[in-house]
N, C-alpha and C. Protein backbone atom coordinates (compact mmCIF):
# COMPACT_ATOMS: atom_id res chain seq x y z
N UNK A 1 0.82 -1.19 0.00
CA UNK A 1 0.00 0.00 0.00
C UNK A 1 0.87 1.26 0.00
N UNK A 2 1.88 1.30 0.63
CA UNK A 2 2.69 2.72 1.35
C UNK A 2 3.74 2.77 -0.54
N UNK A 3 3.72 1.64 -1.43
CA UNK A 3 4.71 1.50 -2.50
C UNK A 3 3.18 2.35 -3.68
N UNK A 4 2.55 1.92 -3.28
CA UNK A 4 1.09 2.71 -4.20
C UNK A 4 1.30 4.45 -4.05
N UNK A 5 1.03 4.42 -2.60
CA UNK A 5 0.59 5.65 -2.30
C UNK A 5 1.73 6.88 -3.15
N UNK A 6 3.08 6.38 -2.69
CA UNK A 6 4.09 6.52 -3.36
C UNK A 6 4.84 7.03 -4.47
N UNK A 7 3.78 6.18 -5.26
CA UNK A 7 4.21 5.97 -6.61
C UNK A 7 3.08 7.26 -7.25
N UNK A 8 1.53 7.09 -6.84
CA UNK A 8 1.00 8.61 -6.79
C UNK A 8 1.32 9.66 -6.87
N UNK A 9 1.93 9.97 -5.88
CA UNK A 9 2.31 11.18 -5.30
C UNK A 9 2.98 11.73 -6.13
N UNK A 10 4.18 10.63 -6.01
CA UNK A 10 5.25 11.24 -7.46
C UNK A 10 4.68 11.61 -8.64
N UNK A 11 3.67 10.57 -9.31
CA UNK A 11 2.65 11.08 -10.43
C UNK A 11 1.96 12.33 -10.37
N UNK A 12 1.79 12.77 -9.39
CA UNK A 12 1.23 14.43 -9.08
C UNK A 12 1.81 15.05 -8.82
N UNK A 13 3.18 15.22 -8.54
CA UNK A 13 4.31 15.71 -8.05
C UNK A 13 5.63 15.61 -8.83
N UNK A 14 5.78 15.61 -9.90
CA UNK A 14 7.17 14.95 -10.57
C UNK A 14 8.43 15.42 -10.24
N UNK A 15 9.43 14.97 -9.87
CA UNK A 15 10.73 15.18 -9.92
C UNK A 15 11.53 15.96 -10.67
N UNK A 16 12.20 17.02 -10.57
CA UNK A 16 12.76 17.61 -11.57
C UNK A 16 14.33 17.63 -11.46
N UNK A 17 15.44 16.71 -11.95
CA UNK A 17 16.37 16.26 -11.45
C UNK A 17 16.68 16.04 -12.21
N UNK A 18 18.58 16.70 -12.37
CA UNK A 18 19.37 15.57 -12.76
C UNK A 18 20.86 15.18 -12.16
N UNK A 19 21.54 14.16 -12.62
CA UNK A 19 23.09 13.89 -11.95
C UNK A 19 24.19 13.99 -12.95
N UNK A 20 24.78 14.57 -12.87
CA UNK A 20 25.97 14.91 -13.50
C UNK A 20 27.68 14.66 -12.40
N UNK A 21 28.21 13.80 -13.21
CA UNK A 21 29.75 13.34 -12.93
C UNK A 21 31.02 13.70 -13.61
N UNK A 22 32.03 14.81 -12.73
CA UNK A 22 32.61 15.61 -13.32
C UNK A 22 33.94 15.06 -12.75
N UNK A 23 35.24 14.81 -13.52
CA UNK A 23 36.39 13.90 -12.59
C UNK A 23 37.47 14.53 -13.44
N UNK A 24 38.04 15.18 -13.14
CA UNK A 24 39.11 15.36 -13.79
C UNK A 24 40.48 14.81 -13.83
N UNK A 25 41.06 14.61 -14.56
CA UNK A 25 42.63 13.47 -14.59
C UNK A 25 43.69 14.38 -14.76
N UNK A 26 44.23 14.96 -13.98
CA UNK A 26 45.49 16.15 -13.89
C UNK A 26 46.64 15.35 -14.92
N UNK A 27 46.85 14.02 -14.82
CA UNK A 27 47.90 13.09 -15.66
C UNK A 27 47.86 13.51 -17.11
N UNK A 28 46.00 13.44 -17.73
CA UNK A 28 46.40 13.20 -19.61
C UNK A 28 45.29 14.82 -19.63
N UNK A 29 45.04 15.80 -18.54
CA UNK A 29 44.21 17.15 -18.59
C UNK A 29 42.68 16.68 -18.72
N UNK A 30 42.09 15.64 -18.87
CA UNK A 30 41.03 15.51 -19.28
C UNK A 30 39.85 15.21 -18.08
N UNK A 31 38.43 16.04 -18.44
CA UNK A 31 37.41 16.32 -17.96
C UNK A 31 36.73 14.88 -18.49
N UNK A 32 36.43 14.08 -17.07
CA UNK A 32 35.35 12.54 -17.67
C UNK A 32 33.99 13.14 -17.05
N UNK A 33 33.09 13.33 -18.45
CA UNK A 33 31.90 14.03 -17.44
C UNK A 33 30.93 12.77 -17.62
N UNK A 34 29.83 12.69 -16.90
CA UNK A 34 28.57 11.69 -16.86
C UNK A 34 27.42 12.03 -16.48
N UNK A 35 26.59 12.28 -17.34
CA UNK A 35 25.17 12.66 -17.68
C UNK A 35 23.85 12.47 -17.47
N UNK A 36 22.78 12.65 -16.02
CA UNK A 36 22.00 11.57 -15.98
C UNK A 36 20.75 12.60 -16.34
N UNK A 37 19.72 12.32 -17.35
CA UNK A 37 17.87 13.22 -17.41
C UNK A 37 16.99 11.94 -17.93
N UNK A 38 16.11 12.57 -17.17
CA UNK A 38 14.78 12.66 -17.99
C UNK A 38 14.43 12.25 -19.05
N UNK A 39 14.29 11.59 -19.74
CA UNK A 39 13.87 11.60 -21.31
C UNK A 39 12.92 12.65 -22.00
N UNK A 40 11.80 12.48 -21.01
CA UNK A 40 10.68 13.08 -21.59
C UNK A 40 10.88 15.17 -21.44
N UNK A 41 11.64 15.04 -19.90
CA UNK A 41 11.86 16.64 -19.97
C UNK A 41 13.24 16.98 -20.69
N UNK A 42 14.02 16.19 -21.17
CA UNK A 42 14.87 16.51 -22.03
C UNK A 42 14.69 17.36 -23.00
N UNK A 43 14.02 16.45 -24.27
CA UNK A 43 12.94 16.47 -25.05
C UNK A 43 12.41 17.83 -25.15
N UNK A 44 11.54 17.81 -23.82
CA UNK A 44 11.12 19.17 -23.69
C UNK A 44 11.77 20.32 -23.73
N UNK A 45 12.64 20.09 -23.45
CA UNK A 45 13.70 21.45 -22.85
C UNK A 45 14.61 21.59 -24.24
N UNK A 46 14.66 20.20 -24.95
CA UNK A 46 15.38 20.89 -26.39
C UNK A 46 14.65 22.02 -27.06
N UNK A 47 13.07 21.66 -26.95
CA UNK A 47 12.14 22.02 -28.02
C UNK A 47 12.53 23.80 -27.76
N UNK A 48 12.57 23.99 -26.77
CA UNK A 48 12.57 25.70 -25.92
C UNK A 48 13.77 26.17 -26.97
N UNK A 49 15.02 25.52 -27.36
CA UNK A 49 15.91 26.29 -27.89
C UNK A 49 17.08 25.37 -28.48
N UNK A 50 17.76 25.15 -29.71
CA UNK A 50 18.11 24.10 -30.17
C UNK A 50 19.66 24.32 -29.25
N UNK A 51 20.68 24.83 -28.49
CA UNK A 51 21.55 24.45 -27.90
C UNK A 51 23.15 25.83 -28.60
N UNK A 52 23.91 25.11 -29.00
CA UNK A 52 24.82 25.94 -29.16
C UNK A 52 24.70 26.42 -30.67
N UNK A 53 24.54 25.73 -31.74
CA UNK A 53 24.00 25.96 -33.01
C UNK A 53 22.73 25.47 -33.03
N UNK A 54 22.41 26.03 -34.17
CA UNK A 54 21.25 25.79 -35.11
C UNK A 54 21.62 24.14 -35.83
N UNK A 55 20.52 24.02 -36.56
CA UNK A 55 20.63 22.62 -37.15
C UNK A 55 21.19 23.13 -38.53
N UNK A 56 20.27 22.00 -39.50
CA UNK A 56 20.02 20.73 -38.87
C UNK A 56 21.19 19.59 -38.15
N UNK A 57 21.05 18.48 -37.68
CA UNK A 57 22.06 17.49 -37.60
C UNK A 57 21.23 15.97 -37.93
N UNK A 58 22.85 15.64 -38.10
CA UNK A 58 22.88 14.39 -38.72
C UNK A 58 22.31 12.95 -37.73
N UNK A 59 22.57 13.55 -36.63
CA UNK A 59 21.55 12.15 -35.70
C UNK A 59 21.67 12.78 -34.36
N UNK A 60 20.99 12.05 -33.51
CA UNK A 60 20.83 12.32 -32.02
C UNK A 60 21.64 12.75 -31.52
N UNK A 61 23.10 12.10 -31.40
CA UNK A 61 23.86 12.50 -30.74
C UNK A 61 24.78 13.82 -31.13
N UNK A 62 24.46 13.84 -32.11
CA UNK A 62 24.98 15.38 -32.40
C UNK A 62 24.38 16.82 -31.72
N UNK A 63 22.39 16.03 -32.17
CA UNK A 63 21.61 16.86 -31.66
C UNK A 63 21.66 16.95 -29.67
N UNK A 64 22.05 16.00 -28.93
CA UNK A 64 22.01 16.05 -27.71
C UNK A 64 23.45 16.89 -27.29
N UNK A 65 24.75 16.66 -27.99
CA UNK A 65 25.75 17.16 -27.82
C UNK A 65 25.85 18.77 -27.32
N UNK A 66 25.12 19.24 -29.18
CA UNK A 66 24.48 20.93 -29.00
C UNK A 66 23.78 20.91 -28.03
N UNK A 67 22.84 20.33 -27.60
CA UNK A 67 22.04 21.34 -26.07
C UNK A 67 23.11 20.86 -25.51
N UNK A 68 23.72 19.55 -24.89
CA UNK A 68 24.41 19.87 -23.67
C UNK A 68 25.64 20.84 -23.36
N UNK A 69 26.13 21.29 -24.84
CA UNK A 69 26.77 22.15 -25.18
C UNK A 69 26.36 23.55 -24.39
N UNK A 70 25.44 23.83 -24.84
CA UNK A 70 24.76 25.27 -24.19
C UNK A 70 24.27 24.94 -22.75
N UNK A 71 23.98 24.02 -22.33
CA UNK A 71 23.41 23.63 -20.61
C UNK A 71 24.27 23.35 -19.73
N UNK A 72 25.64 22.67 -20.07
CA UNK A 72 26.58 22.44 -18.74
C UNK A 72 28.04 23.04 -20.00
N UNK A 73 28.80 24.11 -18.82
CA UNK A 73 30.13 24.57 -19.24
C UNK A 73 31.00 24.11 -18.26
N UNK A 74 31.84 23.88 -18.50
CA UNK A 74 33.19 24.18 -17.95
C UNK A 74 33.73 25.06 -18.69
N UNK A 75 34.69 25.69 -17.79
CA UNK A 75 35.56 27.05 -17.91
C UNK A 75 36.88 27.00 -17.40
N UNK A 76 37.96 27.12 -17.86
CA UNK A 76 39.31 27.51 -17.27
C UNK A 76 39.75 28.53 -17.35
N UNK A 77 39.81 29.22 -16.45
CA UNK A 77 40.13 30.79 -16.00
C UNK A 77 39.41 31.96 -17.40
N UNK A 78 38.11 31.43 -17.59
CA UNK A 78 37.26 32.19 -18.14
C UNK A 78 37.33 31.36 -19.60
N UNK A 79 37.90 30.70 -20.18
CA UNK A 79 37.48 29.68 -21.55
C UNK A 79 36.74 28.98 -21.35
N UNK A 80 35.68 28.78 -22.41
CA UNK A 80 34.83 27.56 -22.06
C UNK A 80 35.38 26.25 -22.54
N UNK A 81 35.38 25.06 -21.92
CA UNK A 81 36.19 23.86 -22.56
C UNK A 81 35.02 23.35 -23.67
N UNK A 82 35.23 22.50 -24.36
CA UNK A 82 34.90 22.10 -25.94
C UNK A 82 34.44 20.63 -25.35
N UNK A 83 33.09 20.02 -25.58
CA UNK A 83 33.06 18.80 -25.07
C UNK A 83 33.16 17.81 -26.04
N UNK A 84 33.46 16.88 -26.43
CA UNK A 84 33.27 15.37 -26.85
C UNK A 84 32.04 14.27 -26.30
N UNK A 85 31.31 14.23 -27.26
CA UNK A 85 29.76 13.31 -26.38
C UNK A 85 30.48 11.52 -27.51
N UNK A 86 30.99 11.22 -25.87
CA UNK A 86 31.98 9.68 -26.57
C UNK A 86 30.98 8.71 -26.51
N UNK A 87 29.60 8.99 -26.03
CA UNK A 87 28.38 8.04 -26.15
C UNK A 87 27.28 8.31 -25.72
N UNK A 88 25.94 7.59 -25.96
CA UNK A 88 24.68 7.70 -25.02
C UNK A 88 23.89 6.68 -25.24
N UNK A 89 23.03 6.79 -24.32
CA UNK A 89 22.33 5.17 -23.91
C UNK A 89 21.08 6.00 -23.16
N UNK A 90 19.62 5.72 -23.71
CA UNK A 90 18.32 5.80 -23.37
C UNK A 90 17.50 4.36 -23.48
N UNK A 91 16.94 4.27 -22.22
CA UNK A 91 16.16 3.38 -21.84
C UNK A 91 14.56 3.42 -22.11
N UNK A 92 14.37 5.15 -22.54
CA UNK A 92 12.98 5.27 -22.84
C UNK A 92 12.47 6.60 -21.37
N UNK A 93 13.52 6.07 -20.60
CA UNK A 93 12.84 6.88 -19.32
C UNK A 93 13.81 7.53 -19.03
N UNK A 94 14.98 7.75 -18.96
CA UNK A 94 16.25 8.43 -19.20
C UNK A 94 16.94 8.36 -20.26
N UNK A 95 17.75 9.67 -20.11
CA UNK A 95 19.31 9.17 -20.88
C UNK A 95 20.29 9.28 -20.76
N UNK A 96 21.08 9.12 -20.66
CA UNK A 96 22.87 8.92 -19.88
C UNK A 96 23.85 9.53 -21.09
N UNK A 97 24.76 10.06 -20.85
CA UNK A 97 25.40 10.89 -21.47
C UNK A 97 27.16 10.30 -21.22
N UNK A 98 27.88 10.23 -21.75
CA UNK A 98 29.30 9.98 -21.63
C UNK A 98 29.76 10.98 -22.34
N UNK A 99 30.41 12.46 -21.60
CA UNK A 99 31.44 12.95 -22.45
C UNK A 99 32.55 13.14 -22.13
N UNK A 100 33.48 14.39 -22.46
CA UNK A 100 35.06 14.37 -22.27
C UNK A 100 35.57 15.54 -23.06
N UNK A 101 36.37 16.48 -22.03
CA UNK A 101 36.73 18.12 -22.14
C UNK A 101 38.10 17.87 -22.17
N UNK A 102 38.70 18.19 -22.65
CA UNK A 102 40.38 18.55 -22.39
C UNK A 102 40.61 19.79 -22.02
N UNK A 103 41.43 20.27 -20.92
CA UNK A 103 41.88 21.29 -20.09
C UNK A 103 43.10 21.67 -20.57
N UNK A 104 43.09 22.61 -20.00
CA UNK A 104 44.74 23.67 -20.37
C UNK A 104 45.74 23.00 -19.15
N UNK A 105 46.80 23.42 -19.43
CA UNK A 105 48.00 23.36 -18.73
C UNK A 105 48.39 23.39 -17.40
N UNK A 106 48.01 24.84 -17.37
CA UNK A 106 47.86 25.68 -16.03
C UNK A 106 46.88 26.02 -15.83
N UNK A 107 45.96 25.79 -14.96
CA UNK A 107 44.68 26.20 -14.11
C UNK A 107 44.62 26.90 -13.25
N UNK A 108 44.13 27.66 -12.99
CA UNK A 108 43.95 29.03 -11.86
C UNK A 108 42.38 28.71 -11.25
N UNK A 109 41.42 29.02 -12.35
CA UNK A 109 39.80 28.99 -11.98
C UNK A 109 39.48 27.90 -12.87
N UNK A 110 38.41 26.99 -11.73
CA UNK A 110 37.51 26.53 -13.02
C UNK A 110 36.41 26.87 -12.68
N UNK A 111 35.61 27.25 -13.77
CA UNK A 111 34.17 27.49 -13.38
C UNK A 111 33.01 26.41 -14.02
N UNK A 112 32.09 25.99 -13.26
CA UNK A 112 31.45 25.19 -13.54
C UNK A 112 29.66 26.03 -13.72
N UNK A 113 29.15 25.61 -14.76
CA UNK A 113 27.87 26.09 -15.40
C UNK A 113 27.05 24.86 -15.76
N UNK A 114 25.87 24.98 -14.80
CA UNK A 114 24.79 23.85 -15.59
C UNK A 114 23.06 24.24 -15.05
N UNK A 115 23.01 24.44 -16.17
CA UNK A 115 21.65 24.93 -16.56
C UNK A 115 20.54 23.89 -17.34
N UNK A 116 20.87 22.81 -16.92
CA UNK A 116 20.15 21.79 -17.59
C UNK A 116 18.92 21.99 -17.28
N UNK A 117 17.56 21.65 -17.88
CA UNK A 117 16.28 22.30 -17.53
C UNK A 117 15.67 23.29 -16.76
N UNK A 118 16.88 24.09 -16.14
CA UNK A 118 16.12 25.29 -15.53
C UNK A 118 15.26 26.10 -16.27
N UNK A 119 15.18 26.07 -17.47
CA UNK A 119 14.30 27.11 -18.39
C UNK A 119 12.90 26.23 -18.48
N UNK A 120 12.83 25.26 -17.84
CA UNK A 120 11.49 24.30 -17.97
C UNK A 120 10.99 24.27 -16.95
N UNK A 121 11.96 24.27 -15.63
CA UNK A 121 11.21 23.92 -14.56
C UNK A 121 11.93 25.07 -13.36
N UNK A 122 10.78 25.41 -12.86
CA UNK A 122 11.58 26.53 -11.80
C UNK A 122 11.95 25.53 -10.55
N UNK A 123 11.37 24.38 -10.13
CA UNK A 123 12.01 23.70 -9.20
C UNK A 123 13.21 22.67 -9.54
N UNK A 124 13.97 22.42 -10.93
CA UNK A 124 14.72 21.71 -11.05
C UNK A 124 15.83 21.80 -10.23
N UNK A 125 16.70 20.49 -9.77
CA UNK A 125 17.66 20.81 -9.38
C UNK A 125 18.24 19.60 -10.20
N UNK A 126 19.83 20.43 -9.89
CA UNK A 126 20.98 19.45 -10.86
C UNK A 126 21.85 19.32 -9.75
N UNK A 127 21.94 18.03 -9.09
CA UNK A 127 23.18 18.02 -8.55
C UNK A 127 24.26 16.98 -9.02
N UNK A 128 25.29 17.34 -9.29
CA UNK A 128 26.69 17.45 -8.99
C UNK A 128 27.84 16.75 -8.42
N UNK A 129 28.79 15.60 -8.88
CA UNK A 129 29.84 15.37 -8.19
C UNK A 129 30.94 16.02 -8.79
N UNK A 130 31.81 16.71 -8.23
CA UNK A 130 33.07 17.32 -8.77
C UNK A 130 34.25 16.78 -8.50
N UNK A 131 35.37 16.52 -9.29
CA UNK A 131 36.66 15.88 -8.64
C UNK A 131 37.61 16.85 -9.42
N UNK A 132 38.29 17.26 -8.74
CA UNK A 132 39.74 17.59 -9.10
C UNK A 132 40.83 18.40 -8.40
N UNK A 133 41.95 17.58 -8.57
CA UNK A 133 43.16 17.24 -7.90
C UNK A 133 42.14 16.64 -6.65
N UNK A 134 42.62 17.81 -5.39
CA UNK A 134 42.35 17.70 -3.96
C UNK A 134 40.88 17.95 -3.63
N UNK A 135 39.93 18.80 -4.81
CA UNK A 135 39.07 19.11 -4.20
C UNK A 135 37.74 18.01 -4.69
N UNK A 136 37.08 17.44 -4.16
CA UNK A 136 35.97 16.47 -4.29
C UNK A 136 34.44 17.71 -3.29
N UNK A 137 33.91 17.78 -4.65
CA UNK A 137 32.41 18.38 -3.80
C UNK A 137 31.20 18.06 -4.21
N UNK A 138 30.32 17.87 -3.81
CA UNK A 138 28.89 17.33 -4.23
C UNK A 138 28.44 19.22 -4.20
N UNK A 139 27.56 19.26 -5.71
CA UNK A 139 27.08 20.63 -5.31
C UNK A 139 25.88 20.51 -5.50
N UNK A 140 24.97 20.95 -5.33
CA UNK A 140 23.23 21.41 -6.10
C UNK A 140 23.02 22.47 -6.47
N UNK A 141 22.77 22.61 -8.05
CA UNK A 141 22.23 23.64 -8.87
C UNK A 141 20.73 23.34 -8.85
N UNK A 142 20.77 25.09 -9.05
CA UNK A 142 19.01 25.20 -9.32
C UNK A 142 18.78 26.07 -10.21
N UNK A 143 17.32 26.66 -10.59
CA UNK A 143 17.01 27.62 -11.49
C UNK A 143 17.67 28.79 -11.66
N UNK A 144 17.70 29.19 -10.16
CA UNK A 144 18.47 30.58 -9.36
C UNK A 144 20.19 30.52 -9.26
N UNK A 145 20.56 29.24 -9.20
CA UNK A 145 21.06 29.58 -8.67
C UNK A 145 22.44 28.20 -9.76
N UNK A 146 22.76 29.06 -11.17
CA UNK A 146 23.70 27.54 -12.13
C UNK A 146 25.51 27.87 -12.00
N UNK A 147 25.84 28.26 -10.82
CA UNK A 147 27.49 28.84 -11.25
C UNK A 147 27.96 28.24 -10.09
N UNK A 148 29.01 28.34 -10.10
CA UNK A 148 30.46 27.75 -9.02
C UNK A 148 31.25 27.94 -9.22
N UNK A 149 32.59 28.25 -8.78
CA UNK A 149 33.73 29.22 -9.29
C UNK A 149 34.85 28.31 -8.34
N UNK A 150 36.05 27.85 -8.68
CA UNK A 150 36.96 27.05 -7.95
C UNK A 150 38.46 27.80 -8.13
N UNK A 151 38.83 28.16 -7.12
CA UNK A 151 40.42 28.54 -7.44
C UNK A 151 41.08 27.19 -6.85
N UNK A 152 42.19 26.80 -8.15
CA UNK A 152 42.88 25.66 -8.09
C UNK A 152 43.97 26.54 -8.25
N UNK A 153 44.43 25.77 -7.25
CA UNK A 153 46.21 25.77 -6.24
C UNK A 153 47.09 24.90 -6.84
């Protein structure tokens, strides 16, 4: 009964969430990011605005690349890094994202940007694992609130 009631609620209530995995490898410079939405508010949230270019494209993953392009940045001391989408995998009810940034040399700031469905949902939140070098942080983004700023030592 309490797995019913539950499952309701959420149906009247939906979740607006996603997880994103950010690890950086100081050894070869490279950003391993990992991607978790929605399917259906994905979708939605493309329709609002096609991403970093215009079309057309040649298949999905090009087309998912561009929005995630425009929805999550990384930045090194004010550049935005360039992502690589090295795969994706939808189940129908999500979709999972595998990409990969290469970094500069010397790092001072990184700044982190993710705006993944905030333009859809004013309660979304995106939270966040961050790794690099020394610093490991879980963050939560929201509508209000998509920036983080890191001085690396």
């Amino acid at each position: 009964m309490k797995i019913l009631f539950l499952t309701l609620a959420m149906l009247l209530h939906p979740i607006h969430v996603s997880v994103t995995g950010i690890e950086y490898n100081s050894g070869n410079r490279i950003y391993s990011i990992f991607v978790k939405v929605y399917s259906d508010d994905l979708e939605a949230d493309m329709k609002l605005g096609p991403g970093c270019a215009d079309g057309p494209f040649e298949n999905d993953d090009e087309r998912y690349g561009n929005y995630l392009c425009d929805r999550l940045m990384i930045l090194e001391d004010g550049e935005k890094l360039s992502f690589k989408l090295l795969g994706s995998d939808s189940d129908g009810l999500e979709h999972k994202f595998n990409l990969e940034a290469r970094g500069g040399k010397k790092v001072k700031i990184v700044t982190l940007v993710n705006r993944i469905m905030t333009r859809l949902h004013s309660d979304q939140t995106n939270m966040v694992m961050f790794s690099f070098d020394d610093i490991e942080d879980g963050l939560k983004f929201t509508a209000s609130d998509t920036l983080r700023i890191y001085d690396i030592k």
